[in-house]
N, C-alpha and C. Protein backbone atom coordinates (compact mmCIF):
# COMPACT_ATOMS: atom_id res chain seq x y z
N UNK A 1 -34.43 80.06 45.07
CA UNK A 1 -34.94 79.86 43.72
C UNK A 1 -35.29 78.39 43.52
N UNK A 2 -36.22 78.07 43.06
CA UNK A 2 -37.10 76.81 42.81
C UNK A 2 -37.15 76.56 41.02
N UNK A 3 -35.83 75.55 41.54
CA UNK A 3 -35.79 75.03 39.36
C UNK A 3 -36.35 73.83 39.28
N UNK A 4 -37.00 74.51 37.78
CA UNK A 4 -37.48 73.52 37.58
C UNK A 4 -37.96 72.70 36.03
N UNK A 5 -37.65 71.55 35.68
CA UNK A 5 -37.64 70.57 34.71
C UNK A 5 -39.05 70.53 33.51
N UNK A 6 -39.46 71.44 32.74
CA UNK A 6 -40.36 70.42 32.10
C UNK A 6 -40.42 69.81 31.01
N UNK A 7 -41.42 68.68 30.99
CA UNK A 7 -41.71 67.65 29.99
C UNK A 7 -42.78 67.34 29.67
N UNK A 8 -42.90 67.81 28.29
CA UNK A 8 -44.46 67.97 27.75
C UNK A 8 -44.07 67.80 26.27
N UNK A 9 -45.02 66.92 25.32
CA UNK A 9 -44.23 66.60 24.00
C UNK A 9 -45.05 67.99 23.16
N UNK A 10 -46.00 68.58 23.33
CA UNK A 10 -46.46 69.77 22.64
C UNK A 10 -45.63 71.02 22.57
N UNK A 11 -44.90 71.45 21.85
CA UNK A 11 -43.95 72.73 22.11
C UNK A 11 -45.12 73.59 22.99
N UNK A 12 -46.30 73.82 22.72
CA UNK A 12 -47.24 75.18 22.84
C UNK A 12 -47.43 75.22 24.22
N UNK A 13 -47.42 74.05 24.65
CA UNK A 13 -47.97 73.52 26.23
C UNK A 13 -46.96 73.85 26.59
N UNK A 14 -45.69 73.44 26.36
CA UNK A 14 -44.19 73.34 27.57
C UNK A 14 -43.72 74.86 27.32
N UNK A 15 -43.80 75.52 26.17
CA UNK A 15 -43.74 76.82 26.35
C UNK A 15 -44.48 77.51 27.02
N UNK A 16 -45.73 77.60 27.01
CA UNK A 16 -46.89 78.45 27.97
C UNK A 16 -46.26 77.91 29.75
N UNK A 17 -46.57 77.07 29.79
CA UNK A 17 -46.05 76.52 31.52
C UNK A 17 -44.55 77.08 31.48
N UNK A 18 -43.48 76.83 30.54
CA UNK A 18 -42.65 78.20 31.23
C UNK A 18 -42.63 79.22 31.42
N UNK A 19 -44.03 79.75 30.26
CA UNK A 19 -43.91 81.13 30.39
C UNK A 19 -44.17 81.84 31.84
N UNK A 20 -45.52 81.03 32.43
CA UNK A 20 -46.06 80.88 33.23
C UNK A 20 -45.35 80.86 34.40
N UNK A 21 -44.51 80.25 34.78
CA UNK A 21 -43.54 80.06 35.95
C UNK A 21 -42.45 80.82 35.66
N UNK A 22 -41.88 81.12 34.41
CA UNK A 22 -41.02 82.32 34.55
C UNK A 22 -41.60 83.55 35.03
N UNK A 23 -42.83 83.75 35.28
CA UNK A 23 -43.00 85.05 35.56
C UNK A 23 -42.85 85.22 37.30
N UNK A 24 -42.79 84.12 37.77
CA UNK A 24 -42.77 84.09 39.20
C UNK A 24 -41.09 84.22 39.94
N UNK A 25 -40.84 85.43 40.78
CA UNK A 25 -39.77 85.87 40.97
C UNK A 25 -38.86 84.35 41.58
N UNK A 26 -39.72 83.72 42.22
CA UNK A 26 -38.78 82.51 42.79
C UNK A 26 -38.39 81.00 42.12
N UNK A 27 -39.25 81.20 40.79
CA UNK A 27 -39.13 80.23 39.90
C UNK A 27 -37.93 80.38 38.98
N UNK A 28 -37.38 79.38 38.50
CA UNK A 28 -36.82 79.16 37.22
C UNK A 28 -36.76 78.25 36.18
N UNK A 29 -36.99 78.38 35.12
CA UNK A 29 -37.20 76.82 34.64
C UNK A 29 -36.12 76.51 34.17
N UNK A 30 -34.93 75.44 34.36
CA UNK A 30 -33.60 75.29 33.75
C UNK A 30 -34.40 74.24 32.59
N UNK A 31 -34.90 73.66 32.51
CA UNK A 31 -34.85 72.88 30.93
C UNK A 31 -35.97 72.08 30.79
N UNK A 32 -36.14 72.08 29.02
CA UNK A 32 -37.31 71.23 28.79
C UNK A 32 -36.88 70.62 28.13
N UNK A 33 -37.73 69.66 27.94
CA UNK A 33 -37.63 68.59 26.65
C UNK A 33 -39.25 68.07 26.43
N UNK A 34 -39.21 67.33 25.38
CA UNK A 34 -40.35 66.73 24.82
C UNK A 34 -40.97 65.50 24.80
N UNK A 35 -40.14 64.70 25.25
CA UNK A 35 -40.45 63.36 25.45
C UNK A 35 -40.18 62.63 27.07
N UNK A 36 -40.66 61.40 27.50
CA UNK A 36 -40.11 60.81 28.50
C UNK A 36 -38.92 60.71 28.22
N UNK A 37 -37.71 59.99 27.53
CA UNK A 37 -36.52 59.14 26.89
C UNK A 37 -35.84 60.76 27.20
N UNK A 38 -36.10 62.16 27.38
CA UNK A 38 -34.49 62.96 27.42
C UNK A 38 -34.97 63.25 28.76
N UNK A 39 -36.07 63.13 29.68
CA UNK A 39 -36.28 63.46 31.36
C UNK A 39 -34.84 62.99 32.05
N UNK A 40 -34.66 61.95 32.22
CA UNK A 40 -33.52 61.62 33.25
C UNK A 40 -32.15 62.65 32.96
N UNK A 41 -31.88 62.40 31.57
CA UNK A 41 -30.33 63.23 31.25
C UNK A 41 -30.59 64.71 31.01
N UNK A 42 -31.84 65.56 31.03
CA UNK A 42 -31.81 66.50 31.46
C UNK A 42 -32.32 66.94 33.01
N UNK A 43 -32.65 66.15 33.62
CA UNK A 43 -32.56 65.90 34.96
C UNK A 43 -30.88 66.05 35.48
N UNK A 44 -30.02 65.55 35.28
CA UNK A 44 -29.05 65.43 35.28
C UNK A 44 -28.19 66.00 34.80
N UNK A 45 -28.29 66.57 34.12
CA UNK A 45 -27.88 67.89 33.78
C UNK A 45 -27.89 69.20 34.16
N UNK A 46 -29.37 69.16 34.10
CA UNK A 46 -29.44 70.53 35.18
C UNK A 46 -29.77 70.74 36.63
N UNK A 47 -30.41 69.60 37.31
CA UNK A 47 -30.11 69.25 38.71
C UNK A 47 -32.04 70.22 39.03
N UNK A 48 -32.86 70.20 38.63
CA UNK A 48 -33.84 70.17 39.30
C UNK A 48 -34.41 70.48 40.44
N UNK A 49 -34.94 71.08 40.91
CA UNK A 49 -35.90 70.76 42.52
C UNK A 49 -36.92 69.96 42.28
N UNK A 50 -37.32 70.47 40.93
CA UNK A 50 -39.19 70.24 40.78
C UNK A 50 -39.01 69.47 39.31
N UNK A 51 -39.73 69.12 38.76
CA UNK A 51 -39.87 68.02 37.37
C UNK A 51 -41.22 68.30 37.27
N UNK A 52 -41.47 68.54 35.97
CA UNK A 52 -43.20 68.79 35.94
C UNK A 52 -43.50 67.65 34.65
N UNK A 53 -43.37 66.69 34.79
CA UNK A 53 -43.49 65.96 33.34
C UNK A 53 -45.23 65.61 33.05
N UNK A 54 -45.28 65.52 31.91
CA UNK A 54 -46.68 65.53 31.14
C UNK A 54 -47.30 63.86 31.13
N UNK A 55 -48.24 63.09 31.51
CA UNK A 55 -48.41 61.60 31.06
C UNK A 55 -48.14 61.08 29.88
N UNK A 56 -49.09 61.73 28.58
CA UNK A 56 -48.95 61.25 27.60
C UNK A 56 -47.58 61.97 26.81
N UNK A 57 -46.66 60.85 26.49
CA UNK A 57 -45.94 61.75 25.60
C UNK A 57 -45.24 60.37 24.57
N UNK A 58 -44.76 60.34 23.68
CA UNK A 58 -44.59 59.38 22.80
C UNK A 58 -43.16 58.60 23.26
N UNK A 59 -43.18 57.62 22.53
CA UNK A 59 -41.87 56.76 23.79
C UNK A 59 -42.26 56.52 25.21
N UNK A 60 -41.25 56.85 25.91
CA UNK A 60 -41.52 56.37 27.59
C UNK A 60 -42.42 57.62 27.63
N UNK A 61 -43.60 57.07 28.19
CA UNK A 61 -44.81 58.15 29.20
C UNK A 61 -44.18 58.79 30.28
N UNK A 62 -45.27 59.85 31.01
CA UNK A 62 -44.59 60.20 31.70
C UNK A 62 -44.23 59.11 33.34
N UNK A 63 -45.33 58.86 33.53
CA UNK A 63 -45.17 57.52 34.16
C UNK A 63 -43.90 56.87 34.71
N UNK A 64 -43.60 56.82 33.14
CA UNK A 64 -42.29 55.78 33.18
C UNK A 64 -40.97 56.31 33.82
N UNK A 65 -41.45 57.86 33.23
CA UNK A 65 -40.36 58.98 33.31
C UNK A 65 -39.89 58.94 34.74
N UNK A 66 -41.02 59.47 35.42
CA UNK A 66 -41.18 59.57 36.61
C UNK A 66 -40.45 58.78 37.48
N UNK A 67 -41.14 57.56 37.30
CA UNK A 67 -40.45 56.45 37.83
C UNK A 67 -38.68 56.13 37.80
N UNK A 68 -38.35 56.15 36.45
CA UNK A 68 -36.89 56.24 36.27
C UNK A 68 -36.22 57.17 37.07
N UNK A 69 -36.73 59.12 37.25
CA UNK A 69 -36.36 60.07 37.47
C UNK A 69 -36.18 59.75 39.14
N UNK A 70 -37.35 59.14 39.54
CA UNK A 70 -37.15 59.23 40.91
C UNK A 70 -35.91 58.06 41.80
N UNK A 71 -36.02 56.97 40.76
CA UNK A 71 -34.82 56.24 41.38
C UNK A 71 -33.59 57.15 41.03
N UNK A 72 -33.44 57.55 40.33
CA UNK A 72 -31.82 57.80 39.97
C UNK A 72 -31.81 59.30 40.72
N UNK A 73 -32.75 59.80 41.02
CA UNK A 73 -32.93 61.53 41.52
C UNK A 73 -33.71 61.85 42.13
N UNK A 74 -33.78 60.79 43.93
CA UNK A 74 -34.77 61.15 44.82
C UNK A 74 -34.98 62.40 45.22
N UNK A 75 -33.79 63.56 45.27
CA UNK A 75 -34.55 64.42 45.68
C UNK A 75 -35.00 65.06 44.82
N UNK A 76 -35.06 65.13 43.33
CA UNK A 76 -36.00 65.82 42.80
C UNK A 76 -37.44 65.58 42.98
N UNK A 77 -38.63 66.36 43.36
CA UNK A 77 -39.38 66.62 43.37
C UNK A 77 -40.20 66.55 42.14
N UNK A 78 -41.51 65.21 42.16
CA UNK A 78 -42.06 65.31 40.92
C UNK A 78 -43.87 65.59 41.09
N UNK A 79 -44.05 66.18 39.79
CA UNK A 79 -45.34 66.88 39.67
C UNK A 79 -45.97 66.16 38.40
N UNK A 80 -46.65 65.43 38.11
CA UNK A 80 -47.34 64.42 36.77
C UNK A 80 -48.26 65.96 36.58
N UNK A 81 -48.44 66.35 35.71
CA UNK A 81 -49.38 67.42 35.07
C UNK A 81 -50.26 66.85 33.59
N UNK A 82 -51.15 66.39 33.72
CA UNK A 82 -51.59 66.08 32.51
C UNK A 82 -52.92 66.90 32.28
N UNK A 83 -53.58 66.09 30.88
CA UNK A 83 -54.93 66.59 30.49
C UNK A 83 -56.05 65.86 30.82
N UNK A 84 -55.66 64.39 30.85
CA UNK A 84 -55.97 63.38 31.49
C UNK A 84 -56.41 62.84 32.51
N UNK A 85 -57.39 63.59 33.29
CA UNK A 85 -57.77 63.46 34.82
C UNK A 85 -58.29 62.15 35.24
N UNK A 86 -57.44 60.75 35.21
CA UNK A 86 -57.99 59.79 35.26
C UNK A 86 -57.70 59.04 36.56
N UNK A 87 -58.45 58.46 37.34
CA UNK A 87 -58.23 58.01 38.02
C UNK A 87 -56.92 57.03 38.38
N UNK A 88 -57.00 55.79 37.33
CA UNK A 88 -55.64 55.28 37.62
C UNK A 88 -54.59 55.91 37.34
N UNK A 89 -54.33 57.29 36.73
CA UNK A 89 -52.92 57.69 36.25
C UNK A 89 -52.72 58.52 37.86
N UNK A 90 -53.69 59.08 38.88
CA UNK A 90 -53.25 59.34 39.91
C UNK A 90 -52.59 58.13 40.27
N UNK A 91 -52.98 57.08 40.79
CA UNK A 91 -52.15 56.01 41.71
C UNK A 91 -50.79 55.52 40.95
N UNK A 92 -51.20 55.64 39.74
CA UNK A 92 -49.80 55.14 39.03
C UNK A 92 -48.89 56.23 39.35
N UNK A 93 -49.29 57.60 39.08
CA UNK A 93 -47.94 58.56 39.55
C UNK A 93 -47.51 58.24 40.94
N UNK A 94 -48.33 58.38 41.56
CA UNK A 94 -48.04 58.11 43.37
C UNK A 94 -47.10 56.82 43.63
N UNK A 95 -47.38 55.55 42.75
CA UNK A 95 -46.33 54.72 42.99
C UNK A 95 -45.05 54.96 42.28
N UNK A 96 -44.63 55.98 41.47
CA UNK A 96 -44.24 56.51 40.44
C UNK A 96 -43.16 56.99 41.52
N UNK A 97 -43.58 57.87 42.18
CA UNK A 97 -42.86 58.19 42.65
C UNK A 97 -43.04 60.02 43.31
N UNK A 98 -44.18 60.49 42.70
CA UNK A 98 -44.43 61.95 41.91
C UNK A 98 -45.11 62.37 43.59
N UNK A 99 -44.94 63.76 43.92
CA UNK A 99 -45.33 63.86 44.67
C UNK A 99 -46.66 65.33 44.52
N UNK A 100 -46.67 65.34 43.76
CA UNK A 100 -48.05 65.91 43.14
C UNK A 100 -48.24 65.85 41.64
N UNK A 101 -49.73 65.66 41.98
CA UNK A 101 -50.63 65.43 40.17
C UNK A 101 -51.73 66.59 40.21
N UNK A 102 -51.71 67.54 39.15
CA UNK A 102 -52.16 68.52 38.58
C UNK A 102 -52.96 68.49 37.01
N UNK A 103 -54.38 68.87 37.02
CA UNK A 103 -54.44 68.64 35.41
C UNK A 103 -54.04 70.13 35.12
N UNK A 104 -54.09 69.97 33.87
CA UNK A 104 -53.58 71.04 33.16
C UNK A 104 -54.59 72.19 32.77
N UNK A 105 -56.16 71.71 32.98
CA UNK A 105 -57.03 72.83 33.06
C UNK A 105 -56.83 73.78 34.24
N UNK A 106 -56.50 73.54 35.15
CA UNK A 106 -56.38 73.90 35.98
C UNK A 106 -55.61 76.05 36.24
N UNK A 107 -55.94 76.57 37.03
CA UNK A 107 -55.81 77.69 36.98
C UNK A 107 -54.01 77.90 37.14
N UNK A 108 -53.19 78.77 36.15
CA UNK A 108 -52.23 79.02 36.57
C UNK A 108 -51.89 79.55 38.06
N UNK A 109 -52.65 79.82 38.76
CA UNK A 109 -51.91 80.31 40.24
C UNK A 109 -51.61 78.83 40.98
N UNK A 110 -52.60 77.66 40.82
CA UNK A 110 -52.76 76.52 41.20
C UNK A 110 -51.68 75.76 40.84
N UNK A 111 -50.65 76.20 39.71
CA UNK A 111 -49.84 74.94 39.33
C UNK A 111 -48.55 75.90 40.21
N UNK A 112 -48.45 77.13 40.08
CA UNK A 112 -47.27 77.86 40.62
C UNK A 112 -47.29 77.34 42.01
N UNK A 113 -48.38 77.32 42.95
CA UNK A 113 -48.79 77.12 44.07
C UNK A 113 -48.30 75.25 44.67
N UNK A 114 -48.76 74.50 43.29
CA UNK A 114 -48.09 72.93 43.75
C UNK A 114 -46.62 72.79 43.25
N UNK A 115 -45.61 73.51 42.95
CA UNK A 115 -44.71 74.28 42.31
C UNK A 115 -43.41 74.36 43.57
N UNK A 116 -44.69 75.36 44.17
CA UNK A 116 -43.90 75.60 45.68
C UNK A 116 -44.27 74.53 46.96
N UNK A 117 -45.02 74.32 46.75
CA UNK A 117 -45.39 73.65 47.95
C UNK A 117 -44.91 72.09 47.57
N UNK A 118 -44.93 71.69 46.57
CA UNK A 118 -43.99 70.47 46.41
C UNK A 118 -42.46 70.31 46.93
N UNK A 119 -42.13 71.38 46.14
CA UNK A 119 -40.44 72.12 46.57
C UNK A 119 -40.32 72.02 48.16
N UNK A 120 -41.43 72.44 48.67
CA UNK A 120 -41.57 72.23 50.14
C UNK A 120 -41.65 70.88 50.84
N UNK A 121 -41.58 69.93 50.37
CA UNK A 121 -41.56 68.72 50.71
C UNK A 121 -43.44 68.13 51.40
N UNK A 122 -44.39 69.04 50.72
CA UNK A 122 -45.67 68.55 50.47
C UNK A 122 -46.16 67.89 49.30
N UNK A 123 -47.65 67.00 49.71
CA UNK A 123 -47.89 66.46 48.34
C UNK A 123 -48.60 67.04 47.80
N UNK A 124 -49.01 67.40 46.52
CA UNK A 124 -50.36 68.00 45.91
C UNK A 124 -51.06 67.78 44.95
N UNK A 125 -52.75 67.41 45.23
CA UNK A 125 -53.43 66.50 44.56
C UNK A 125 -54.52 67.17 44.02
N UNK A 126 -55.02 67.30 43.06
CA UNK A 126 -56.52 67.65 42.52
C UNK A 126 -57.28 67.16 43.43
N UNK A 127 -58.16 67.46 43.99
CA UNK A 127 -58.91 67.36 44.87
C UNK A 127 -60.09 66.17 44.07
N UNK A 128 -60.74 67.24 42.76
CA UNK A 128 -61.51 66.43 42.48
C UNK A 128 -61.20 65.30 41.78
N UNK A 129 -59.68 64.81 41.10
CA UNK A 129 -59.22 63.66 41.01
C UNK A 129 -58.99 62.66 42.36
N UNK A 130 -58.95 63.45 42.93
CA UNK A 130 -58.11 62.67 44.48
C UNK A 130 -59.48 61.62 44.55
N UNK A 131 -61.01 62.33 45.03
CA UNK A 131 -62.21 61.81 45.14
C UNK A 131 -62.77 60.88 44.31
N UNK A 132 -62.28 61.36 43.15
CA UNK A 132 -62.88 60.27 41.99
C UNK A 132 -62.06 58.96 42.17
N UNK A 133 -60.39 58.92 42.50
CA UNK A 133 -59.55 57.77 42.89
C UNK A 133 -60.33 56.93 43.38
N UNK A 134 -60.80 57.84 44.62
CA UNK A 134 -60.89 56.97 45.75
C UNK A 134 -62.20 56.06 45.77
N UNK A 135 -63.32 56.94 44.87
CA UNK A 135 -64.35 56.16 44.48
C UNK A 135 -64.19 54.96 43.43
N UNK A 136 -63.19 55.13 42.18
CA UNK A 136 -63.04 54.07 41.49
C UNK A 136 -61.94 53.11 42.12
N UNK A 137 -61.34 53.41 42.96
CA UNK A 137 -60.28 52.26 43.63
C UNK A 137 -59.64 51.80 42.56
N UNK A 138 -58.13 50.77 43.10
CA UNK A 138 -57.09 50.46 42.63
C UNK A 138 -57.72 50.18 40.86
N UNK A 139 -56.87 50.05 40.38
CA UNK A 139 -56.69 48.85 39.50
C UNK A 139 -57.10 47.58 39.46
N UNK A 140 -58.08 46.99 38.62
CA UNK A 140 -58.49 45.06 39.06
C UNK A 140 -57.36 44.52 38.14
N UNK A 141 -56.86 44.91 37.33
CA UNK A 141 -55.67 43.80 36.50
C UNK A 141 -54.65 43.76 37.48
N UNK A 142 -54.47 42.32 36.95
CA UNK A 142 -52.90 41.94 37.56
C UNK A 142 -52.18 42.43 36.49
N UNK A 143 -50.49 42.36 36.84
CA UNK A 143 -49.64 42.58 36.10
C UNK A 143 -49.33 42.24 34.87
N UNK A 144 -49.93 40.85 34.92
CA UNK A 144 -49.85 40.13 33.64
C UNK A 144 -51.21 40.84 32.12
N UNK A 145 -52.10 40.77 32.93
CA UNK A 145 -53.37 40.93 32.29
C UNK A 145 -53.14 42.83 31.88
N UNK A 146 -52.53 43.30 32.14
CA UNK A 146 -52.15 44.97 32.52
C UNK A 146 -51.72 44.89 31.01
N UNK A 147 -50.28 43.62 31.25
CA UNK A 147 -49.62 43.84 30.07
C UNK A 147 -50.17 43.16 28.67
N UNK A 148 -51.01 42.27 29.36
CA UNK A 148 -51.60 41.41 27.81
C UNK A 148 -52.59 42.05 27.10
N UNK A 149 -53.60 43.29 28.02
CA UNK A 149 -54.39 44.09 27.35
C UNK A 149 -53.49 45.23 26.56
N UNK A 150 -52.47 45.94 27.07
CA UNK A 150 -51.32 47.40 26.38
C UNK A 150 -51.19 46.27 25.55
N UNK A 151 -50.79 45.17 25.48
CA UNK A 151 -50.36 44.77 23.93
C UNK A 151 -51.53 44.76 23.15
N UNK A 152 -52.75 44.37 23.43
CA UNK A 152 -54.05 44.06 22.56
C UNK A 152 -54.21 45.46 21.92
N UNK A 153 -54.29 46.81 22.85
CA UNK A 153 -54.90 47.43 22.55
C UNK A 153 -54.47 48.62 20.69
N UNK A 154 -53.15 47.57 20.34
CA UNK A 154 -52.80 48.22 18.92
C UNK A 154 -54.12 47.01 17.88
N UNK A 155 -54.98 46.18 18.41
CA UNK A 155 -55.52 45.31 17.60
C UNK A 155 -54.77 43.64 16.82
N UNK A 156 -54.17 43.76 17.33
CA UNK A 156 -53.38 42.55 16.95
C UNK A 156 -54.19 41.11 17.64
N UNK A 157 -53.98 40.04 16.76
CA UNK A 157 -54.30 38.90 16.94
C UNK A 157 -53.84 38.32 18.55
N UNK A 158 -54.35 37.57 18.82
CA UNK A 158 -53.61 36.38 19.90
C UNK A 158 -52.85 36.38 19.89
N UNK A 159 -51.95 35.67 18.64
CA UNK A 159 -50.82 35.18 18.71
C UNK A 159 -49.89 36.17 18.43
N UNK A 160 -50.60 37.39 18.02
CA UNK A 160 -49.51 38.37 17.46
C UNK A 160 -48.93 39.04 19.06
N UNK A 161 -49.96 38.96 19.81
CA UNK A 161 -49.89 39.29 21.41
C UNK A 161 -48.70 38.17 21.94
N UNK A 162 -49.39 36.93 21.69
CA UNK A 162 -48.81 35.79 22.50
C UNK A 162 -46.90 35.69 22.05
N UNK A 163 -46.50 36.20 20.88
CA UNK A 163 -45.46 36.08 20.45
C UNK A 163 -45.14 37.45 20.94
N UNK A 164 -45.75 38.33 21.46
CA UNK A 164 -44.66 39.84 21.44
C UNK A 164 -44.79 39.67 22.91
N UNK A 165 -45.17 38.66 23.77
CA UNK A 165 -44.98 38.42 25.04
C UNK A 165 -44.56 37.41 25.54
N UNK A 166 -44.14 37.18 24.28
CA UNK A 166 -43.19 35.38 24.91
C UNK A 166 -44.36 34.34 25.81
N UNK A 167 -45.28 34.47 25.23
CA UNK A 167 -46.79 33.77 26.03
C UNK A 167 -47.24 32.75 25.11
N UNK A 168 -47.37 31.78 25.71
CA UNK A 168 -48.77 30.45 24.73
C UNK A 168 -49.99 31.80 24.50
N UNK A 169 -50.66 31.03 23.37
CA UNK A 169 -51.87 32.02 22.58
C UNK A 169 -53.17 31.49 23.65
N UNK A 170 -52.86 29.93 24.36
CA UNK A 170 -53.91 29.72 25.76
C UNK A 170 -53.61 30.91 26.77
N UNK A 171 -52.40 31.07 27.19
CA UNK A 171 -52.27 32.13 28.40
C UNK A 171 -53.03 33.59 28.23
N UNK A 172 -52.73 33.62 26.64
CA UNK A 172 -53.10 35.12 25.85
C UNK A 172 -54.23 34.88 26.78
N UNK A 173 -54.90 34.21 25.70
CA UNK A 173 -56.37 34.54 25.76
C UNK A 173 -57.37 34.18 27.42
N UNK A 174 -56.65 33.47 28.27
CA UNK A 174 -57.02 33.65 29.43
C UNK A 174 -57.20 34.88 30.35
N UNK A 175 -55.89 36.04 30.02
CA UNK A 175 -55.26 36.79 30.66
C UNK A 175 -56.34 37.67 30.04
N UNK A 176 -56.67 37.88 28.75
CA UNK A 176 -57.95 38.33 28.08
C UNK A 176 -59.04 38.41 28.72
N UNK A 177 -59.63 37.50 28.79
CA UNK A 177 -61.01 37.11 29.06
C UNK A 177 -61.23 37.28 30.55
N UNK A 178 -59.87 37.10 31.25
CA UNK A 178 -60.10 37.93 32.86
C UNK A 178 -60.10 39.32 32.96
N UNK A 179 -59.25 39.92 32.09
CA UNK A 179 -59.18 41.42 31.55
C UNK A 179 -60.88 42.17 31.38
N UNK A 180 -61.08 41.22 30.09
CA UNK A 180 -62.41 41.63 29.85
C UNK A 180 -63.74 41.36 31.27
N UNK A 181 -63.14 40.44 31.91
CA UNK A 181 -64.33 40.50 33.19
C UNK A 181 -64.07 41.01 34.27
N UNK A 182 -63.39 41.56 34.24
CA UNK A 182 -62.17 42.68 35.73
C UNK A 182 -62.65 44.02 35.26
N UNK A 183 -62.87 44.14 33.81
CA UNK A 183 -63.47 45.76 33.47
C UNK A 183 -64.79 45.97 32.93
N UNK A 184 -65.51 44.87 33.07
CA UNK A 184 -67.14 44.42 32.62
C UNK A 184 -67.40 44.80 31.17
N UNK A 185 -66.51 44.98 30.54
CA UNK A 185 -66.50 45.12 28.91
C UNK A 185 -67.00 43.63 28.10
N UNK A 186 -67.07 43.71 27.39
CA UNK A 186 -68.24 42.50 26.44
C UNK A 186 -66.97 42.38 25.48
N UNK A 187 -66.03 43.21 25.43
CA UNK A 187 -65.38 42.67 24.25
C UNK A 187 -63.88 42.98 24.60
N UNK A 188 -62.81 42.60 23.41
CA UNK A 188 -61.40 42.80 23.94
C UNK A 188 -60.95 44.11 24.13
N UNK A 189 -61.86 44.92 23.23
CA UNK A 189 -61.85 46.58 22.66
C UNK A 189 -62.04 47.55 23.43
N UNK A 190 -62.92 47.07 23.79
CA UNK A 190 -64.18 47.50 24.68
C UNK A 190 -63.07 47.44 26.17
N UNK A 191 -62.55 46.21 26.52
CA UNK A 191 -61.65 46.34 27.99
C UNK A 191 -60.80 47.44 27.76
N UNK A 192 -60.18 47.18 26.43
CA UNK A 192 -59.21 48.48 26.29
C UNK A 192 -59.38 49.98 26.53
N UNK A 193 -60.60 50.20 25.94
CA UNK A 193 -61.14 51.78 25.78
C UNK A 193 -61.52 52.03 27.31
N UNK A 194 -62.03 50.88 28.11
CA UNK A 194 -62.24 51.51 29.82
C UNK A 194 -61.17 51.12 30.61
N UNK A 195 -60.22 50.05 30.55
CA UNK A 195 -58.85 50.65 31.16
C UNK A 195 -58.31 51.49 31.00
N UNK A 196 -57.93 52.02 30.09
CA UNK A 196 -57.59 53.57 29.40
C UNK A 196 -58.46 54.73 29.64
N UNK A 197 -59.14 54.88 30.15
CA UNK A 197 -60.26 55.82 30.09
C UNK A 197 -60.38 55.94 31.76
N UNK A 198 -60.17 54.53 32.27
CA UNK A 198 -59.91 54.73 33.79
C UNK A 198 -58.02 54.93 34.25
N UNK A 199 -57.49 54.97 33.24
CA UNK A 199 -56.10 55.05 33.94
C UNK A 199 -55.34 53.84 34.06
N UNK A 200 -55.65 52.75 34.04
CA UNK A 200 -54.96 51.56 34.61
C UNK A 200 -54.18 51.22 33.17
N UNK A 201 -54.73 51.57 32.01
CA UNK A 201 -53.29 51.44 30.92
C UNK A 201 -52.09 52.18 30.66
């Protein structure tokens, strides 16, 4: 029997995907939750094979989830499932830790199928995400510039940035303006909406 974890903040979504895998004689789903922030302690709780957590979810992403889940619970087996078919959120799961990414359009036999074959100690990738990765390549932000745009992108000033990053409002706006020419955007907004749109936020 193949248990398994999900995390999806939509009740409608995390219900349908159990419904979905409960119907499969070798599946079980021991527990859900709704957010990144209860993944680990119901990880831990119910002991997992598989983790199917969702990207977007409020609080810690799934991302983050992931990441946490896999240090503290290598052998659980993780699956990023989103709606989100973006290029950087593949590589981010993969350093994450996740050993398959699934969108969620995707046909129910297809998710039962990376389900098992994850459980199996394979990886499993959208194909046509996998291709698109590989055509848009890594990430161009550095770490810094990663984090100085996620702060921009609520609209806040410089300094409102430069103070919620413990940064001079010069560093801000450097880390900016390389931001904005690393994603060929014309404006601060504008970097935001295509890092995000490519995954790298």
């Amino acid at each position: 029997m193949i248990r398994v974890l999900l995390a999806d903040d939509q009740a409608m979504v995390r219900g349908a995907l159990a419904t979905v895998l409960g119907l499969e004689a070798d599946i079980e789903v021991v527990a859900q939750v709704g957010s990144g922030e209860e993944v680990l302690a119901a990880a831990k709780e119910s002991s997992p094979d598989v983790a199917l957590l969702d990207v977007q979810m409020p609080g810690k992403d799934g991302l983050s989830a992931a990441a946490e889940l896999h240090a503290a619970l290598p052998a659980c087996r993780i699956i990023v499932c989103t709606t989100f078919g973006r290029p950087g959120y593949l590589a981010r799961a993969m350093a994450a830790g996740a050993a398959g990414f699934v969108v969620k359009d995707s046909p129910p036999e297809q998710l039962v199928d990376a389900v098992r074959r994850v459980s199996n100690g394979l990886r499993v990738v959208d194909p046509a995400l996998a291709a698109e990765s590989l055509a848009t390549g890594p990430s161009p932000l550095t770490g810094r510039e990663h984090d100085v745009l996620r702060a921009a992108s609520d609209g806040g000033t410089v300094a409102d940035i430069a103070r919620r990053l413990f940064l001079s409002e010069g560093t801000v706006r450097n880390h900016l303006s390389a931001a904005i020419g690393k994603t060929g955007a014309r404006t601060r907004a504008e970097a935001v909406r295509l890092a995000e749109e490519n995954g790298w936020l």
